[in-house]
C-alpha atoms as a PDB file:
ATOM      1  CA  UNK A   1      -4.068  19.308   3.746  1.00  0.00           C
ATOM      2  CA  UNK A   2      -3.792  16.642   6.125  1.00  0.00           C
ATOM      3  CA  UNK A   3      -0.619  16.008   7.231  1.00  0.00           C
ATOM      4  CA  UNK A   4      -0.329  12.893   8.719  1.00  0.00           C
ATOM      5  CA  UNK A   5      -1.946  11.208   5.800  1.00  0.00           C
ATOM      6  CA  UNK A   6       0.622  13.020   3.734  1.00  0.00           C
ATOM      7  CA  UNK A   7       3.372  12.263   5.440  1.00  0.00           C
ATOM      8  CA  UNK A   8       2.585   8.618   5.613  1.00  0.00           C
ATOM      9  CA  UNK A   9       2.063   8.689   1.393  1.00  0.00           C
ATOM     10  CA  UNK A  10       5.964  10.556   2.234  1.00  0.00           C
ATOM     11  CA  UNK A  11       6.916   7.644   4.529  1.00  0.00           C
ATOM     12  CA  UNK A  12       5.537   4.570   2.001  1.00  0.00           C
ATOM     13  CA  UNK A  13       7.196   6.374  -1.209  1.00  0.00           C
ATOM     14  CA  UNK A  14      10.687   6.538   0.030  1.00  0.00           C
ATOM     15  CA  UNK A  15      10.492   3.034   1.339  1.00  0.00           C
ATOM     16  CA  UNK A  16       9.169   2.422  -1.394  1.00  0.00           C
ATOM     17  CA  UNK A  17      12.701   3.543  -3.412  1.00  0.00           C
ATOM     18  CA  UNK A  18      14.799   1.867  -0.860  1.00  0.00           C
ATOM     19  CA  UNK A  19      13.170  -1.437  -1.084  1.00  0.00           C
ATOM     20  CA  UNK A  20      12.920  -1.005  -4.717  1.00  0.00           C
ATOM     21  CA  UNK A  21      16.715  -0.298  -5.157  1.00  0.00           C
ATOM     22  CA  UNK A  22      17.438  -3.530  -2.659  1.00  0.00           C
ATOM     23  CA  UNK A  23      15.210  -5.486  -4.504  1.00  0.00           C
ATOM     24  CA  UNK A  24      16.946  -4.905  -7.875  1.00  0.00           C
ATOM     25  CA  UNK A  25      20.466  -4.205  -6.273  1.00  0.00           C
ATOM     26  CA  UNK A  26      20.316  -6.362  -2.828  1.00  0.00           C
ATOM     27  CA  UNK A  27      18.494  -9.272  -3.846  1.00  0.00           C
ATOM     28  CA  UNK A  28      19.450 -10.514  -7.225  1.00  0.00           C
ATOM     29  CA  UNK A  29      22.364 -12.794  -6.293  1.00  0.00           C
ATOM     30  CA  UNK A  30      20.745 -14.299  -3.452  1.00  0.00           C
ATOM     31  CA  UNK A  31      16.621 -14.738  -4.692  1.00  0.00           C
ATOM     32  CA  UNK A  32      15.565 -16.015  -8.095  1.00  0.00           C
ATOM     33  CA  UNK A  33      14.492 -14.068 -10.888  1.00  0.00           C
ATOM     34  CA  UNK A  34      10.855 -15.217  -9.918  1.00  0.00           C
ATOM     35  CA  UNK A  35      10.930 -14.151  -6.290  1.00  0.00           C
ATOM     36  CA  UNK A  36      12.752 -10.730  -7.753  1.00  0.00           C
ATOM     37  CA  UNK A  37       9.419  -9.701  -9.627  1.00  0.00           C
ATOM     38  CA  UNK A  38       7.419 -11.113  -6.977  1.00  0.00           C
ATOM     39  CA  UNK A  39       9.200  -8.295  -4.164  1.00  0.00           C
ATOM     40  CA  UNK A  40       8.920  -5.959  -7.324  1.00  0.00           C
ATOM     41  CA  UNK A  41       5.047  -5.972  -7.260  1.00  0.00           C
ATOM     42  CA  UNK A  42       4.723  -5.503  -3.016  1.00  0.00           C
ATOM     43  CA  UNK A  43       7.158  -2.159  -4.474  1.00  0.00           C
ATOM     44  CA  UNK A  44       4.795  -1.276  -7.364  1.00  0.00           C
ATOM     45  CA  UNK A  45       1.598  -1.589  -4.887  1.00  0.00           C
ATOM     46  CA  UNK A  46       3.232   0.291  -2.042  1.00  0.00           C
ATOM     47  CA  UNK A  47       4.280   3.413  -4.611  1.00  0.00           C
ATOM     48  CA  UNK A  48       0.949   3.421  -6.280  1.00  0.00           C
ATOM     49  CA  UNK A  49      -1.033   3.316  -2.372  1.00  0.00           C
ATOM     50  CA  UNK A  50       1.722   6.197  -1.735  1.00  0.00           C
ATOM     51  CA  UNK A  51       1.163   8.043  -4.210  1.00  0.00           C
ATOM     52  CA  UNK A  52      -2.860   8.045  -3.311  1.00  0.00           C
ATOM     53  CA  UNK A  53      -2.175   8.739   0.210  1.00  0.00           C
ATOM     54  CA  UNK A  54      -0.332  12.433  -1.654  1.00  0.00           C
ATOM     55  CA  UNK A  55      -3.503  12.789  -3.073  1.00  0.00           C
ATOM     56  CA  UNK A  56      -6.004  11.984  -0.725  1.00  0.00           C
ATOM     57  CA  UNK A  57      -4.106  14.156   1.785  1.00  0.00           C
ATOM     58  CA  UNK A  58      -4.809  16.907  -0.289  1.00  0.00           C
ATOM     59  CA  UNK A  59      -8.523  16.410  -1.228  1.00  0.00           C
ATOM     60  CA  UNK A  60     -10.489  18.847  -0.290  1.00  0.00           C
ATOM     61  CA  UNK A  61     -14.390  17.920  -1.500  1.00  0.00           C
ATOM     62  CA  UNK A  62     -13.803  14.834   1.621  1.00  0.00           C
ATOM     63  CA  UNK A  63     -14.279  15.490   5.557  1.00  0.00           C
ATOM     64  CA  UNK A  64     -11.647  14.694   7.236  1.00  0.00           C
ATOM     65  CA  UNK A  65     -13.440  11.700   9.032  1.00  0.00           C
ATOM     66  CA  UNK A  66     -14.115  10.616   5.788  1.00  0.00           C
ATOM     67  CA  UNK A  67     -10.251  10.703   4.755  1.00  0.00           C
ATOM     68  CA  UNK A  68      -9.556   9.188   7.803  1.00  0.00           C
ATOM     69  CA  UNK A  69     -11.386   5.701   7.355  1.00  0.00           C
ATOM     70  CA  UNK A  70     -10.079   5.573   3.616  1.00  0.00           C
ATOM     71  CA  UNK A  71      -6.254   6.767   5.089  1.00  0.00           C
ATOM     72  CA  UNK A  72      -6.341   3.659   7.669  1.00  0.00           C
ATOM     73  CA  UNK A  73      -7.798   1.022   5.021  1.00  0.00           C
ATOM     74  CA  UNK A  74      -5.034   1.946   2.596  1.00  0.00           C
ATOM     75  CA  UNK A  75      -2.234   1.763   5.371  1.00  0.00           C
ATOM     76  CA  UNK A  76      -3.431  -1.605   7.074  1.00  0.00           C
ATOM     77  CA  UNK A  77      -4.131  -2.641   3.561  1.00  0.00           C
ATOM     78  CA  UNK A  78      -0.382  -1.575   2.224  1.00  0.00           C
ATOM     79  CA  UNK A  79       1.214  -2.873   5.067  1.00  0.00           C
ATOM     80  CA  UNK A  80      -0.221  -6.616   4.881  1.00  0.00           C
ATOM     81  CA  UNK A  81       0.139  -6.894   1.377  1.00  0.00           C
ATOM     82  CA  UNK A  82       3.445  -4.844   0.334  1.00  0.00           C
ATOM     83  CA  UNK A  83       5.196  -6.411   3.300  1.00  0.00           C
ATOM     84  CA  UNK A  84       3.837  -9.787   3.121  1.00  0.00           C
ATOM     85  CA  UNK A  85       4.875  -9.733  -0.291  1.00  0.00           C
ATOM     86  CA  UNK A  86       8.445  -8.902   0.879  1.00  0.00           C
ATOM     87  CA  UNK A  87       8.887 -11.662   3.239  1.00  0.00           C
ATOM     88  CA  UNK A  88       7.040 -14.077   0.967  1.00  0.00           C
ATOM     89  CA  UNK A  89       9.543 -13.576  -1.912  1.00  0.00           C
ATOM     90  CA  UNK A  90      13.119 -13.539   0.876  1.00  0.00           C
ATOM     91  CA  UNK A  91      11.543 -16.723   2.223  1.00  0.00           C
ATOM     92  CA  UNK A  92      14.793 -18.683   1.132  1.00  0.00           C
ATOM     93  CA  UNK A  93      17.053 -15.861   3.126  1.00  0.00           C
ATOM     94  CA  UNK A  94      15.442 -16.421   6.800  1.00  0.00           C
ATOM     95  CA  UNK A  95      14.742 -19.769   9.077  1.00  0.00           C
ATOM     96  CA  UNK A  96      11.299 -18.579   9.694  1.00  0.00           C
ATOM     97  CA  UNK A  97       8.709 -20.136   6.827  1.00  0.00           C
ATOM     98  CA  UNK A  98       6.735 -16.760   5.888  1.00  0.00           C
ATOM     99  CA  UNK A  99       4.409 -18.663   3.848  1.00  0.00           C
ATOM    100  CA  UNK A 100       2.445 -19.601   7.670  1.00  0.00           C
ATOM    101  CA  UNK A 101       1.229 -15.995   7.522  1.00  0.00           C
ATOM    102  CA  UNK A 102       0.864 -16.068   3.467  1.00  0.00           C
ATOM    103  CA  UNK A 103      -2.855 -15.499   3.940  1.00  0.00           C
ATOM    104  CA  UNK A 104      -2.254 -11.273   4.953  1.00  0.00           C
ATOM    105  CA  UNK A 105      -1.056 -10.734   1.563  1.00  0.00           C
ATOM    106  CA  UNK A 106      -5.262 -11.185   0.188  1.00  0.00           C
ATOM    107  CA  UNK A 107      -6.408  -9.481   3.269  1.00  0.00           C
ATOM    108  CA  UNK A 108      -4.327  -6.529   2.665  1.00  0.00           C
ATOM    109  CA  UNK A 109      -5.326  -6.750  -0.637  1.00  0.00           C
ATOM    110  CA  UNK A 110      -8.746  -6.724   0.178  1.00  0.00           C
ATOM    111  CA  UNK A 111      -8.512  -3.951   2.774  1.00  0.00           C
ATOM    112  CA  UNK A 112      -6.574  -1.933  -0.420  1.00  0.00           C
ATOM    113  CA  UNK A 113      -9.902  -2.683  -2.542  1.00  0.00           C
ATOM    114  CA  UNK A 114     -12.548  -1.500  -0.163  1.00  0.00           C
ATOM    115  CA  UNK A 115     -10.278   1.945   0.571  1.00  0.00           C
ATOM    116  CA  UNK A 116     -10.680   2.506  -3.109  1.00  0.00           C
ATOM    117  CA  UNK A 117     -14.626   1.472  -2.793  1.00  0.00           C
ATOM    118  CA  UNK A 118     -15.229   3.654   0.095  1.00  0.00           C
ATOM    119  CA  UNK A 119     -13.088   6.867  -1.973  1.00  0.00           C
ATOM    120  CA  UNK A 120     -15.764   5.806  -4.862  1.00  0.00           C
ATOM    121  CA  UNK A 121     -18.547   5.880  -2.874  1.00  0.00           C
ATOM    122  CA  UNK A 122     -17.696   9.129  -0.550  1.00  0.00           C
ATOM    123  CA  UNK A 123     -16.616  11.048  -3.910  1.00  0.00           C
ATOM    124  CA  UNK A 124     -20.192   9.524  -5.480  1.00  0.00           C
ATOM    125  CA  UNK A 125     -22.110  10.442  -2.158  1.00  0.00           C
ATOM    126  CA  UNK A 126     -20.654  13.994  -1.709  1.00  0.00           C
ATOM    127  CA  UNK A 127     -21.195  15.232  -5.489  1.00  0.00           C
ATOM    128  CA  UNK A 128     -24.315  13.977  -5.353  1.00  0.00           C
ATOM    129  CA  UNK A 129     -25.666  16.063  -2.086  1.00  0.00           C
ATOM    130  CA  UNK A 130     -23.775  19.333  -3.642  1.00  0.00           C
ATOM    131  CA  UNK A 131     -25.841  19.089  -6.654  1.00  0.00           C
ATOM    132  CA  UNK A 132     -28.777  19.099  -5.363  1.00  0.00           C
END
């Protein structure tokens, strides 16, 4: 197991909970309904990229240099999108216009595409050598 890629998929899921329970407790008299299920889906994405960091921290048919390259797309990735989605939908709470940096949220989802990729194509790649 590797741990620091587990303990990050650790760190991201009880965020994860905290933000969610702000989002639905902490936000809903001072956002609109809109901008509620907008922070809810930078909550969904960062569970579901925790979630895979638990399991890729476990896998064993990957090197770890291979884990590693997936591990850091997944956490850049997470991090510009969940948290660009955050500050996107309190945009009404702060003086500073979040929607200048509004353009991390599709690189992070982008970054959170080709981490999935490259886990397709290292699983692919691996099975294939072992059955030859």
């Amino acid at each position: 197991m590797n741990k620091t890629i587990f303990s990050t998929g650790i760190l991201f899921g009880v965020l994860s909970v905290i933000l969610g329970a702000f989002g639905a407790h902490g936000l809903e008299q001072l956002i609109d309904a809109n901008a509620i299920m907008t922070f809810e889906t930078g909550v969904r994405y960062q569970m579901y990229h925790a979630l895979f960091l638990l399991i890729l921290a476990n896998t064993k048919f990957l090197p770890e240099l291979q884990k590693n390259a997936i591990f850091y797309l997944i956490v850049m990735g997470t991090i510009l999108f969940s948290f660009s989605i955050y500050f996107l939908a309190t945009n009404t709470l702060t003086s500073f216009d979040f929607k200048k940096i509004a353009l991390l949220t599709p690189l992070g989802g982008t970054l959170l595409i080709f981490g999935w990729i490259l886990l397709a194509y290292r699983v692919f790649i691996n099975n294939r050598s072992l059955s030859k």
